[in-house]
Each structure stands twice: as C-alpha cells, then as structure tokens.
N, C-alpha and C. Protein backbone atom coordinates (compact mmCIF):
# COMPACT_ATOMS: atom_id res chain seq x y z
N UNK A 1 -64.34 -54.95 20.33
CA UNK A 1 -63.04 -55.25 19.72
C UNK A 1 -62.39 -53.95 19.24
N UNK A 2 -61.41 -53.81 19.44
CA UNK A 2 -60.80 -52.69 18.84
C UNK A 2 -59.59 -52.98 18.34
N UNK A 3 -59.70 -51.67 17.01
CA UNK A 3 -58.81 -51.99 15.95
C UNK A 3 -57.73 -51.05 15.85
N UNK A 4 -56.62 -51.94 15.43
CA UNK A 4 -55.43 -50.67 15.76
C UNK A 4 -54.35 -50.14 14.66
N UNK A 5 -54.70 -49.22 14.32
CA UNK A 5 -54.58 -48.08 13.26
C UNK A 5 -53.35 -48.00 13.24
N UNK A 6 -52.54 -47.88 11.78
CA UNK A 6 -50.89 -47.74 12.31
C UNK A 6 -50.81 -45.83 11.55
N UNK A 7 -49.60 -45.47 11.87
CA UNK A 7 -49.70 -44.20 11.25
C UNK A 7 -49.87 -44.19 9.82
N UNK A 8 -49.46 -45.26 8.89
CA UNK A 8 -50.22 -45.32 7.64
C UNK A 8 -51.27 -45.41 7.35
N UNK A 9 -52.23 -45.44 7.95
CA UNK A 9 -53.79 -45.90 7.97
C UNK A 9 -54.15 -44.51 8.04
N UNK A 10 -53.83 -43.83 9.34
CA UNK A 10 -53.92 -42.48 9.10
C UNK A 10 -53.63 -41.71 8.44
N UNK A 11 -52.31 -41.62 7.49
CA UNK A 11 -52.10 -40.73 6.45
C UNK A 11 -52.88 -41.12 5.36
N UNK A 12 -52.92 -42.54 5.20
CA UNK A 12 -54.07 -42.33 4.77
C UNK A 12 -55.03 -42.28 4.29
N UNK A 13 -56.19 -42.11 5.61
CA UNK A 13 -57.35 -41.33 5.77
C UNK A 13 -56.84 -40.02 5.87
N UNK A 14 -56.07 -39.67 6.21
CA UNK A 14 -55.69 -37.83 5.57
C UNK A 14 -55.91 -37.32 4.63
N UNK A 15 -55.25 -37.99 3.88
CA UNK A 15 -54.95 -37.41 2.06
C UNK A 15 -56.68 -38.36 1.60
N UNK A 16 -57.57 -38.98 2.31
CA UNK A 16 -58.10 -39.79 1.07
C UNK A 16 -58.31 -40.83 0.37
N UNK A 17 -57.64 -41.57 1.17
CA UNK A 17 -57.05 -42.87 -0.03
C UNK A 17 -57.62 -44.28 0.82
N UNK A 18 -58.61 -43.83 1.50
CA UNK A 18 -58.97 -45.15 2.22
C UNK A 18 -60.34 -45.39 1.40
N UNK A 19 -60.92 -46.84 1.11
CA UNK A 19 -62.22 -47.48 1.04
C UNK A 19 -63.49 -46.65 2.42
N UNK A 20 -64.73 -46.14 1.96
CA UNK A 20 -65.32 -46.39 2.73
C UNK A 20 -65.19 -47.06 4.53
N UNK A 21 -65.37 -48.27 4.37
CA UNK A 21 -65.14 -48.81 5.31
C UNK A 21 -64.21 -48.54 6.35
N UNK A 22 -63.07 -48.23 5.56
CA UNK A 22 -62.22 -48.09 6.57
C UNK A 22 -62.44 -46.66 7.23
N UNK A 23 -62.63 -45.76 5.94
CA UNK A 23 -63.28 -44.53 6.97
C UNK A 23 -64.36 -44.50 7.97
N UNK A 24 -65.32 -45.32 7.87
CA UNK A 24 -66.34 -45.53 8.92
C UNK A 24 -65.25 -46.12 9.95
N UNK A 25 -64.32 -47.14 10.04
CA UNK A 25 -63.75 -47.90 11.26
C UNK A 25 -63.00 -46.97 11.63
N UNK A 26 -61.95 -45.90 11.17
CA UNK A 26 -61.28 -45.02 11.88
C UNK A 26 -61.86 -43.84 12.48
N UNK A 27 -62.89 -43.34 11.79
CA UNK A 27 -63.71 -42.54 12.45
C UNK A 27 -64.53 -42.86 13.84
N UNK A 28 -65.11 -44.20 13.48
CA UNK A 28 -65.33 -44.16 14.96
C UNK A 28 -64.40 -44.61 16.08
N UNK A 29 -63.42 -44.97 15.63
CA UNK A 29 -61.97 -45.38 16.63
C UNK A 29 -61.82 -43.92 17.12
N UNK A 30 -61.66 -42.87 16.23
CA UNK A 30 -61.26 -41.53 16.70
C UNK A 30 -62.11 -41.10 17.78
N UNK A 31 -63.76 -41.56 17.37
CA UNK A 31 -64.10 -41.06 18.59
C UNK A 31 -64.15 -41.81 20.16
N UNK A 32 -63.59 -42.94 20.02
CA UNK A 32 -63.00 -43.18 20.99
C UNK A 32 -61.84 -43.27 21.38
N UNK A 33 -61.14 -43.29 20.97
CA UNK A 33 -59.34 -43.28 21.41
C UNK A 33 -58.94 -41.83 20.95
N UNK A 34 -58.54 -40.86 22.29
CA UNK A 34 -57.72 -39.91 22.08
C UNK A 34 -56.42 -40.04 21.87
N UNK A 35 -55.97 -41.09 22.22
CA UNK A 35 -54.43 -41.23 21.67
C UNK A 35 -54.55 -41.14 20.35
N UNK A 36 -55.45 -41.60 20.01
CA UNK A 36 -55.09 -41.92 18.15
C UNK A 36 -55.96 -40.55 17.54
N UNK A 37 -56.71 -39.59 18.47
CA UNK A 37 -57.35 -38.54 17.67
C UNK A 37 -56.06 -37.36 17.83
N UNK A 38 -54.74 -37.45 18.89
CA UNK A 38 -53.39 -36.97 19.22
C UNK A 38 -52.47 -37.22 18.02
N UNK A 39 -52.72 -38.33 17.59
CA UNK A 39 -51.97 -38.91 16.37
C UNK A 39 -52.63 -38.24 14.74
N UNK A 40 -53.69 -38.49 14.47
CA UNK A 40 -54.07 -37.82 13.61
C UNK A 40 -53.61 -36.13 13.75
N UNK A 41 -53.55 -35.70 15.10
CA UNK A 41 -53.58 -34.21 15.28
C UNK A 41 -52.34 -33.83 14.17
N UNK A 42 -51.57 -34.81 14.99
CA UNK A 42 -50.19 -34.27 14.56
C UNK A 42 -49.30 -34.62 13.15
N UNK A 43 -50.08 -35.48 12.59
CA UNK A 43 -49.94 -35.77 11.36
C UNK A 43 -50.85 -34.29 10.39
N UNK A 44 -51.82 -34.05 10.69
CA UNK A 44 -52.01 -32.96 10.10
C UNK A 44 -51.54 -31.84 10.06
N UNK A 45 -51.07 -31.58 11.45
CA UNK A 45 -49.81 -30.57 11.67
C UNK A 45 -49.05 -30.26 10.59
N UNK A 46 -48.05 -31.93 10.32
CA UNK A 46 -47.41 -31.94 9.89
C UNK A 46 -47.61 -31.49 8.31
N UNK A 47 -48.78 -32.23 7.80
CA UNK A 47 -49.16 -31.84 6.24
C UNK A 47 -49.13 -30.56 6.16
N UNK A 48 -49.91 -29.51 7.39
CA UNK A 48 -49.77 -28.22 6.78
C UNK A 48 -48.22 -27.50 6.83
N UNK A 49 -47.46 -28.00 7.35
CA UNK A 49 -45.88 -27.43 7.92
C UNK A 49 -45.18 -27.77 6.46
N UNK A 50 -45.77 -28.82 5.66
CA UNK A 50 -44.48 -29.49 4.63
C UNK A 50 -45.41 -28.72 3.24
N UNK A 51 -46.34 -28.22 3.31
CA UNK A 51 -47.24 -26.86 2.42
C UNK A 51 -46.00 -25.62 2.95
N UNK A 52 -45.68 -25.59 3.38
CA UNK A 52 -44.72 -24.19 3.99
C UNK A 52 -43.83 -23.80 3.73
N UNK A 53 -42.81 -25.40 3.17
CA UNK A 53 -41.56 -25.33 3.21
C UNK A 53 -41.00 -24.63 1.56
N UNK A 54 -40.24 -23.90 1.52
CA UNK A 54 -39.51 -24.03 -0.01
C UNK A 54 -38.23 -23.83 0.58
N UNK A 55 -37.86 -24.84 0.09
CA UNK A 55 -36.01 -24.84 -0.44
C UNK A 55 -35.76 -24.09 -1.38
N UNK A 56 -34.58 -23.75 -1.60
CA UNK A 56 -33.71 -23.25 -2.84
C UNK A 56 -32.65 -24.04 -2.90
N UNK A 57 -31.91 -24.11 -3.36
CA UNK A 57 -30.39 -24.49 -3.85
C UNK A 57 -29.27 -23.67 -3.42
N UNK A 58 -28.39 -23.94 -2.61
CA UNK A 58 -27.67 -22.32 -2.35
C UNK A 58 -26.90 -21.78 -3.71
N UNK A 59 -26.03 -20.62 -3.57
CA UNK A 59 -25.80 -20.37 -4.93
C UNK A 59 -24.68 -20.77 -5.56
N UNK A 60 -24.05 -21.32 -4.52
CA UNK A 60 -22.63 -22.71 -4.73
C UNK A 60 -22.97 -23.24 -6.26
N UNK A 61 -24.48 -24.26 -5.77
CA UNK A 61 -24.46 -25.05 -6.32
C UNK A 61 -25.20 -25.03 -7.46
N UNK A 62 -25.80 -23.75 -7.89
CA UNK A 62 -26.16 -22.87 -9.32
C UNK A 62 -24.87 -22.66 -10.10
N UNK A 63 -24.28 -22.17 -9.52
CA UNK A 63 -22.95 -21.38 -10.07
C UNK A 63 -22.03 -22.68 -10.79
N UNK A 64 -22.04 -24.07 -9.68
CA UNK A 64 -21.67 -25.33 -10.58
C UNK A 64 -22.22 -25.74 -11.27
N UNK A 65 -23.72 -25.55 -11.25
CA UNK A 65 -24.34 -26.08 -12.76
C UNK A 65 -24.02 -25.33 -13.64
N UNK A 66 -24.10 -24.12 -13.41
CA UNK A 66 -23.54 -23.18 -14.47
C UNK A 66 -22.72 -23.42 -15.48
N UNK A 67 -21.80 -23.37 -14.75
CA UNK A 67 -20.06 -24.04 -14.88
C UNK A 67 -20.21 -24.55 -15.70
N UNK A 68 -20.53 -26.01 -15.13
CA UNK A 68 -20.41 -27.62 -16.24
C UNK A 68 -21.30 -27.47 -17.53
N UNK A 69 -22.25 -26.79 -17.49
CA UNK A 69 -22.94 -26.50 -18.78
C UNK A 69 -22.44 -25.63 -19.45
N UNK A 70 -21.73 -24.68 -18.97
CA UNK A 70 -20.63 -23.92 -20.09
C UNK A 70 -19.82 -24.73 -20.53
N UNK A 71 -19.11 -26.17 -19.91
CA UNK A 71 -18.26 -26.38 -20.18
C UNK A 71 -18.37 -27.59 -20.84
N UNK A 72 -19.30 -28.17 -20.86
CA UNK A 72 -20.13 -29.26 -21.88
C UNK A 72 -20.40 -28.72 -22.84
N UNK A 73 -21.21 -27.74 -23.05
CA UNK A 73 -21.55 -26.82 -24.39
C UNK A 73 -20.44 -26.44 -25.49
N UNK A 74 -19.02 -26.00 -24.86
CA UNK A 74 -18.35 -25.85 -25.78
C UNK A 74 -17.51 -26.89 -25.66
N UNK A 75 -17.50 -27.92 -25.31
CA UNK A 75 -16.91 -29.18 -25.49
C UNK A 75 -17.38 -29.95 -27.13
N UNK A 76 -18.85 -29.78 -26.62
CA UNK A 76 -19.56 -30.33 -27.89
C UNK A 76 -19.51 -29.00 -29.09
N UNK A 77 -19.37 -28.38 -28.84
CA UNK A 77 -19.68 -27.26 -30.53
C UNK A 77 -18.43 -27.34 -30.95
C-alpha cells in the first residue's frame, strides 16, 4: 500500500514537527519513491535559499516614516 505525502507532510518532516511514526512512514516512502525524494530535494533547497534572503526597506520609505514621526511628535508636544 502506499501512502501519499502532500508537500505539507514534507515540510513537515523538514523542520521536525512530525510524530515518530510518521517519520518512519515517510522515510521509508523516500526510499522508494524518487519523485517524492525530488520533492523533499527541493523543498530543502528552498529552506536554505529563504536563510539567504534579507530585505531592506528602500529609503523612500524610511524617509516617510521619518516624516510622520516628526510630524506626530510635534503635533502632540
């Protein structure tokens, strides 16, 4: 019988968050279904790619916070 893993099942067993059991049932699914050991691949991919990322804010939109907090501040004093 085989059991069929959705990409939540895999994330996760990524991060952790599965019972026992279910880690024994996906583990050995992995070792038989390469589609789904393709799927895990690339979900891990992904975890290490979104470790990578930093945003900033551009400086537009510093310069408007700026602003409005100057201009709240002496609103209220």
């Amino acid at each position: 019988m085989t059991i069929l893993f959705t990409p939540e099942d895999l994330l996760r067993y990524l991060y952790k968050e599965t019972s026992p059991a279910m880690n024994a049932a996906i583990e050995a699914a992995l070792e038989e279904d390469w589609t789904l050991r393709e799927k895990l691949e690339v979900l891990k991919a992904s975890a290490r790619n979104l470790d990578k990322i930093v945003e900033s804010p551009r400086t537009e939109v510093i310069m408007n916070i700026l602003q409005y907090a100057r201009e709240t501040a002496t609103a209220t004093a």
